[in-house]
Protein backbone atom coordinates (compact mmCIF):
# COMPACT_ATOMS: atom_id res chain seq x y z
CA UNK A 1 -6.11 59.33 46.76
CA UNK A 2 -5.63 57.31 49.71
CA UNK A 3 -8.01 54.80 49.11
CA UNK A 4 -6.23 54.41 45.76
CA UNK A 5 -2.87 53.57 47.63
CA UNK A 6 -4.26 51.43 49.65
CA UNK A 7 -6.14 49.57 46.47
CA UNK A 8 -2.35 49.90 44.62
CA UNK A 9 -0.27 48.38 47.55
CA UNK A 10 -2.97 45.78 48.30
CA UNK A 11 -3.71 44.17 45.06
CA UNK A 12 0.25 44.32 44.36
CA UNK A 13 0.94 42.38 47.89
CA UNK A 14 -2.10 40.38 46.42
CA UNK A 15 0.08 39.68 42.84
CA UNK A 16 2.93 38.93 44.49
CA UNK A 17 1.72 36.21 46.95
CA UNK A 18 -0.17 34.88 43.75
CA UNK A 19 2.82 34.84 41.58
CA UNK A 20 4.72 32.97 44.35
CA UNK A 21 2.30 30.37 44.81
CA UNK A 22 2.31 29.72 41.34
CA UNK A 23 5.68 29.45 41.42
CA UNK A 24 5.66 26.81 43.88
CA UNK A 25 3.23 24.88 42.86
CA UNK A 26 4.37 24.75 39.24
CA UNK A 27 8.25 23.32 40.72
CA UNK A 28 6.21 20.65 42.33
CA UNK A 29 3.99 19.47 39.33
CA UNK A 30 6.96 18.99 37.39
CA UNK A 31 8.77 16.87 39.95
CA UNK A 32 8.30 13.28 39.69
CA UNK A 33 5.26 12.03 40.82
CA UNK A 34 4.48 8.84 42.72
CA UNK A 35 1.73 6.64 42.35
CA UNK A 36 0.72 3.36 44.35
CA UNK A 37 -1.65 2.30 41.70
CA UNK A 38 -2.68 3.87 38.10
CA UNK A 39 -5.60 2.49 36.10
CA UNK A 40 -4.85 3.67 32.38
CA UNK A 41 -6.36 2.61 28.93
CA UNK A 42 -2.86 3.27 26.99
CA UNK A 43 0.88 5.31 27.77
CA UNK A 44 2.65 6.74 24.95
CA UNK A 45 6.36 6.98 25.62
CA UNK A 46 7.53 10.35 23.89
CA UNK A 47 10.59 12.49 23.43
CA UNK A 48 10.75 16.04 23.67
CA UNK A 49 9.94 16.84 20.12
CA UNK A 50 7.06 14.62 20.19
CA UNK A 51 8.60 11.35 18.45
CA UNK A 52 6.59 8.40 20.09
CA UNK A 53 9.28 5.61 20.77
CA UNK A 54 7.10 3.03 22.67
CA UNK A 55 3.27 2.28 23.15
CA UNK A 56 1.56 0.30 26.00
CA UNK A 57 -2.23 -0.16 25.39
CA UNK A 58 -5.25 -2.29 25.95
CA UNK A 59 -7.05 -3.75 23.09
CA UNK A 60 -9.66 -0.79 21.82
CA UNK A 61 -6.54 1.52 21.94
CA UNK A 62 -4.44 -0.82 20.16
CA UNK A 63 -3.64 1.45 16.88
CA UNK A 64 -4.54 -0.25 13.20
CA UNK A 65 -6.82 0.75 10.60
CA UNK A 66 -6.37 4.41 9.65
CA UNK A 67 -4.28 5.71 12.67
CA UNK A 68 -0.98 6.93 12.12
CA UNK A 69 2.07 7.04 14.03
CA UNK A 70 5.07 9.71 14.20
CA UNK A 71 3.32 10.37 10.80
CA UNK A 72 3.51 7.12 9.19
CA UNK A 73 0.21 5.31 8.67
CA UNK A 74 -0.34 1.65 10.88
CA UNK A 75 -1.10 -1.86 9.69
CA UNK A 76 -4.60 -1.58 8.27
CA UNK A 77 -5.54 -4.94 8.57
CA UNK A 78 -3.79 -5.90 12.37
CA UNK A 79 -5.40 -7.23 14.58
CA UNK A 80 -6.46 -5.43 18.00
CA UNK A 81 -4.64 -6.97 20.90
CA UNK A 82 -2.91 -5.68 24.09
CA UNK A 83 0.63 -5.27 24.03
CA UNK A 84 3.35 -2.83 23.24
CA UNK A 85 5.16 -1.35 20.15
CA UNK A 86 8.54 -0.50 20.13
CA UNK A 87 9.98 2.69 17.13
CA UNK A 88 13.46 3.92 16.61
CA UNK A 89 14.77 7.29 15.95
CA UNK A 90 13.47 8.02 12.86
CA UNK A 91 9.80 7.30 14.19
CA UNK A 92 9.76 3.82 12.73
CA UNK A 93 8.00 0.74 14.31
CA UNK A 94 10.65 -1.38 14.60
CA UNK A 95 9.18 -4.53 16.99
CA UNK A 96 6.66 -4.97 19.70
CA UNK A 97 5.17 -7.63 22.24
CA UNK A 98 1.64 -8.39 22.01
CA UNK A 99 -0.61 -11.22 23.33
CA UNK A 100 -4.49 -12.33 23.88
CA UNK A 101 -6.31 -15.48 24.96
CA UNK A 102 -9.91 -16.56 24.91
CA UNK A 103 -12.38 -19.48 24.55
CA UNK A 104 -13.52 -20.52 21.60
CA UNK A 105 -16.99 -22.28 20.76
CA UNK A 106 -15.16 -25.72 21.28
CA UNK A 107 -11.83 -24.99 23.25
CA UNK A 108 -9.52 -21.90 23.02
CA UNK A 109 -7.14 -19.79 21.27
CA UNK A 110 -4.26 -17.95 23.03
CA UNK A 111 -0.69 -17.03 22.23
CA UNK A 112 2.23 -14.48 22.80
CA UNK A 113 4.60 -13.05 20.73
CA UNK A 114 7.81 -10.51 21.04
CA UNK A 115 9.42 -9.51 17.79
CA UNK A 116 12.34 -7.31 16.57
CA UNK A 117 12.07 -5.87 13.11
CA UNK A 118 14.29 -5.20 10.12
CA UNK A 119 15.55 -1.43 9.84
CA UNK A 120 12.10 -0.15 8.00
CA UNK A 121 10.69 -3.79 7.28
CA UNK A 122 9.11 -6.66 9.53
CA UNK A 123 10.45 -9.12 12.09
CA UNK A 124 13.66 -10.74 11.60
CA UNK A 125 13.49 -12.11 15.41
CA UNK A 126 10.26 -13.81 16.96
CA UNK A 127 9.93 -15.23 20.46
CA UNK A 128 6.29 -17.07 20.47
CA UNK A 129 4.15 -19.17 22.37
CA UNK A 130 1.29 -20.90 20.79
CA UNK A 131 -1.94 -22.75 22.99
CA UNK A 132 -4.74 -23.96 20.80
CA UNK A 133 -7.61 -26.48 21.50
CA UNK A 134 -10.29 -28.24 19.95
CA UNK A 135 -12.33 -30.36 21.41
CA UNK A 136 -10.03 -33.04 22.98
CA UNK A 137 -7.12 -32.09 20.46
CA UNK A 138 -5.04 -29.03 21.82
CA UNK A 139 -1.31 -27.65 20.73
CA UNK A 140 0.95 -26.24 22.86
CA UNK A 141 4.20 -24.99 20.96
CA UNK A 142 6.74 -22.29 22.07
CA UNK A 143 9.58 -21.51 19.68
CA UNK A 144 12.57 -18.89 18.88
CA UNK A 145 12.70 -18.17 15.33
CA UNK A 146 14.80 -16.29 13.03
CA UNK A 147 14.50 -15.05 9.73
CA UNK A 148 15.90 -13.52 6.57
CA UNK A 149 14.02 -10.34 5.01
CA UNK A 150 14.28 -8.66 1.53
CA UNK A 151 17.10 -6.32 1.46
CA UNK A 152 14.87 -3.71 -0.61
CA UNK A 153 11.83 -4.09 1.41
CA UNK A 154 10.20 -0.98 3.40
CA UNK A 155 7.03 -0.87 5.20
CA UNK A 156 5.21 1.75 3.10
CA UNK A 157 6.30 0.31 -0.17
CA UNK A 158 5.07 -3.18 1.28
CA UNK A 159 1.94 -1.80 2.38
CA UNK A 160 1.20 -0.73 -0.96
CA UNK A 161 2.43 -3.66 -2.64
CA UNK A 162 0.15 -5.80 0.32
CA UNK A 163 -3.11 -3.45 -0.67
CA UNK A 164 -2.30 -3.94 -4.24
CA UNK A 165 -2.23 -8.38 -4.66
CA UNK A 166 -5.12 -7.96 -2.06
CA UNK A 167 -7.16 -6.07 -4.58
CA UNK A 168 -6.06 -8.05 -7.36
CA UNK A 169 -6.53 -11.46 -5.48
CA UNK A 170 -10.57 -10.79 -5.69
CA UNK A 171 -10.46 -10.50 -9.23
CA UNK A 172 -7.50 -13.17 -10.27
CA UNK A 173 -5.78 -15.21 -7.36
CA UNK A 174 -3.29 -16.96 -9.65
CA UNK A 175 -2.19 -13.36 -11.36
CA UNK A 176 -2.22 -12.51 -8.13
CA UNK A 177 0.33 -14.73 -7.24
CA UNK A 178 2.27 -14.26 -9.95
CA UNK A 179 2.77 -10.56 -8.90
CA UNK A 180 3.65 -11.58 -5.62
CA UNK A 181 6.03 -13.52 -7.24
CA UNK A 182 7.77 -11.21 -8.79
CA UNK A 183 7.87 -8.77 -6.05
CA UNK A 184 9.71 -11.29 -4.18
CA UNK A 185 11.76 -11.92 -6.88
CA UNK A 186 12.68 -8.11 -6.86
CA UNK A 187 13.74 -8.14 -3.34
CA UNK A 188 10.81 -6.16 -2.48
CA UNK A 189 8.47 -8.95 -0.04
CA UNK A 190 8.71 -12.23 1.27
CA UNK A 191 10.40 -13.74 4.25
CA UNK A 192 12.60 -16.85 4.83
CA UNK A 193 13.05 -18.95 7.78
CA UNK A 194 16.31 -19.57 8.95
CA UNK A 195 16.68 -20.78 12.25
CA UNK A 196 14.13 -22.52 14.91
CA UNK A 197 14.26 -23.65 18.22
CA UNK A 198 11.28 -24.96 19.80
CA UNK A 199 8.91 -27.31 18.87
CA UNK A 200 7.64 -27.80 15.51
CA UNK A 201 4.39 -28.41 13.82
CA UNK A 202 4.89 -32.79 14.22
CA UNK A 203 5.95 -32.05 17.56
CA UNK A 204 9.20 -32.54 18.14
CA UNK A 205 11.53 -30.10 20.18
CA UNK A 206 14.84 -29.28 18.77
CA UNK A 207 17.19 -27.17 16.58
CA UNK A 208 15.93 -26.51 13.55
CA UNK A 209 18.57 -24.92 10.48
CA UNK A 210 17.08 -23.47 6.73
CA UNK A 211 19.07 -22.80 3.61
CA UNK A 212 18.88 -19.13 2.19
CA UNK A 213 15.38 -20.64 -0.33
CA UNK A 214 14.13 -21.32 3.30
CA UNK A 215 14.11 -25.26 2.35
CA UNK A 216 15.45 -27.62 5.97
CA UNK A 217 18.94 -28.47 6.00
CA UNK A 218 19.97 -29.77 9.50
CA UNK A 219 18.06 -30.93 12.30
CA UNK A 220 18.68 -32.20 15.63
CA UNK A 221 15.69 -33.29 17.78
CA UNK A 222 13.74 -35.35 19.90
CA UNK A 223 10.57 -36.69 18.43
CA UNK A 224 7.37 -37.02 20.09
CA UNK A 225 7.94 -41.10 20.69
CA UNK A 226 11.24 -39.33 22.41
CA UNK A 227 13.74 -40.46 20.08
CA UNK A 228 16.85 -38.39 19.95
CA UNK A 229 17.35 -37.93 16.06
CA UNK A 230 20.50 -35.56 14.24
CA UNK A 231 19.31 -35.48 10.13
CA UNK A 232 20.98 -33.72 7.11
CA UNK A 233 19.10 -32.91 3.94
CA UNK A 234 19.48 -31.78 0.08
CA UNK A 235 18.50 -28.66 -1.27
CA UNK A 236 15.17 -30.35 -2.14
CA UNK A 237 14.88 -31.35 1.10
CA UNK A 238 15.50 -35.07 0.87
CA UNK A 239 17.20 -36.63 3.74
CA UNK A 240 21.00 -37.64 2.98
CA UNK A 241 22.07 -38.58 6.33
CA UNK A 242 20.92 -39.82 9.55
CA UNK A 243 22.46 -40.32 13.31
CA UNK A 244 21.77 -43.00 14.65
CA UNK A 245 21.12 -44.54 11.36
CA UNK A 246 18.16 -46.54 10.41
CA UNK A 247 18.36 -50.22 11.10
């Protein structure tokens, strides 16, 4: 019987330093932690019930093909790159900032981009650098843009409509136009330009305005021979005025 008591008061002396440095140590892991350096392949940014808001990854762990998100399946057809992806409330990707650079066989590809998305559609704001070279030809072009989306578009129903013309595209590329064509019509895909600043494909570096059909209406810029130019044009996109005027 003694033994027994002894055994008893032991092994509860025993729990009870146990439970206490359990305790302890459990307040501690979920303090903050500090770190001077972290090596980490990707971070998902999460709320409490699980919804990821924001991504940070390397290339391999960029997510595309048949990964989903918050439930929602990813771009099939992105490309990898590393970056981040930004999604709102409802789980929704909803912008992201990605980049890459490498050498090609005869120069180099690179570029940058950070966009903000339409609620449930694609980017209505792009910030974007462009470096490519060939050879002894290279373009450097940075530029702000802005754009107009369909007011009926989603990114499921676009997906679909994307996989669809794709398919279709093998078989027939001009009826596969012509269904794009009328998804457009339909407010369902498609994008217009409607504001640039930046430099442009001739190189010039100015402000650069677009009509709701995404046709150039204003612009006021300095050509590469830097000439200071202000032009106005049609809907067709003719020029119908010019400062300083031709002589």
């Amino acid at each position: 019987m003694n033994r027994e008591l002894i055994f008893l008061r032991a092994f509860a002396v025993a729990t009870v330093v146990g439970l206490f440095f359990i305790s302890t140590t459990a307040f501690k892991k979920f303090g903050n932690q500090k770190f001077g350096e972290i090596d980490v392949e990707r971070i998902n940014i999460v709320e409490k019930d699980g919804t990821v808001k924001m991504i940070i990854t390397n290339v391999d762990r960029f997510p595309n093909g048949t990964t989903k998100i918050n439930g929602r399946p990813t771009n099939e057809d992105r490309k990898k790159r590393s970056g981040m992806l930004f999604f709102n409330e409802e789980g929704i990707e909803c912008g992201g900032f990605i980049y890459d650079g490498k050498k090609t066989a005869n120069g180099h590809s690179a570029g940058l981009s950070l966009t903000y998305d339409q609620y449930d559609g694609d980017q209505v704001f792009q910030l974007i650098t462009e470096d490519y070279k060939e050879g002894d030809r290279r373009y450097v072009g940075s530029s702000l843009r802005f754009s107009d989306r369909p007011s009926k578009e989603s990114q499921l129903k676009s997906a679909e409509i994307m996989k669809e013309l794709e398919e279709l595209r093998k078989k027939d590329p001009k009826a596969s136009q012509e269904k794009y064509n009328q998804y457009r019509e339909a407010g369902l895909v498609g994008d217009v330009p409607r504001m640039m600043l930046g430099k442009s494909g001739s190189e010039s570096n100015g402000l650069f305005l677009f009509d709701n059909k995404g046709m150039p209406r204003a612009m006021f810029y300095v050509d590469k021979q830097n000439n200071a130019k202000l032009d106005f044009f049609d809907e067709k996109g003719n020029i119908i005025a010019s400062f300083p005027e031709k002589k």
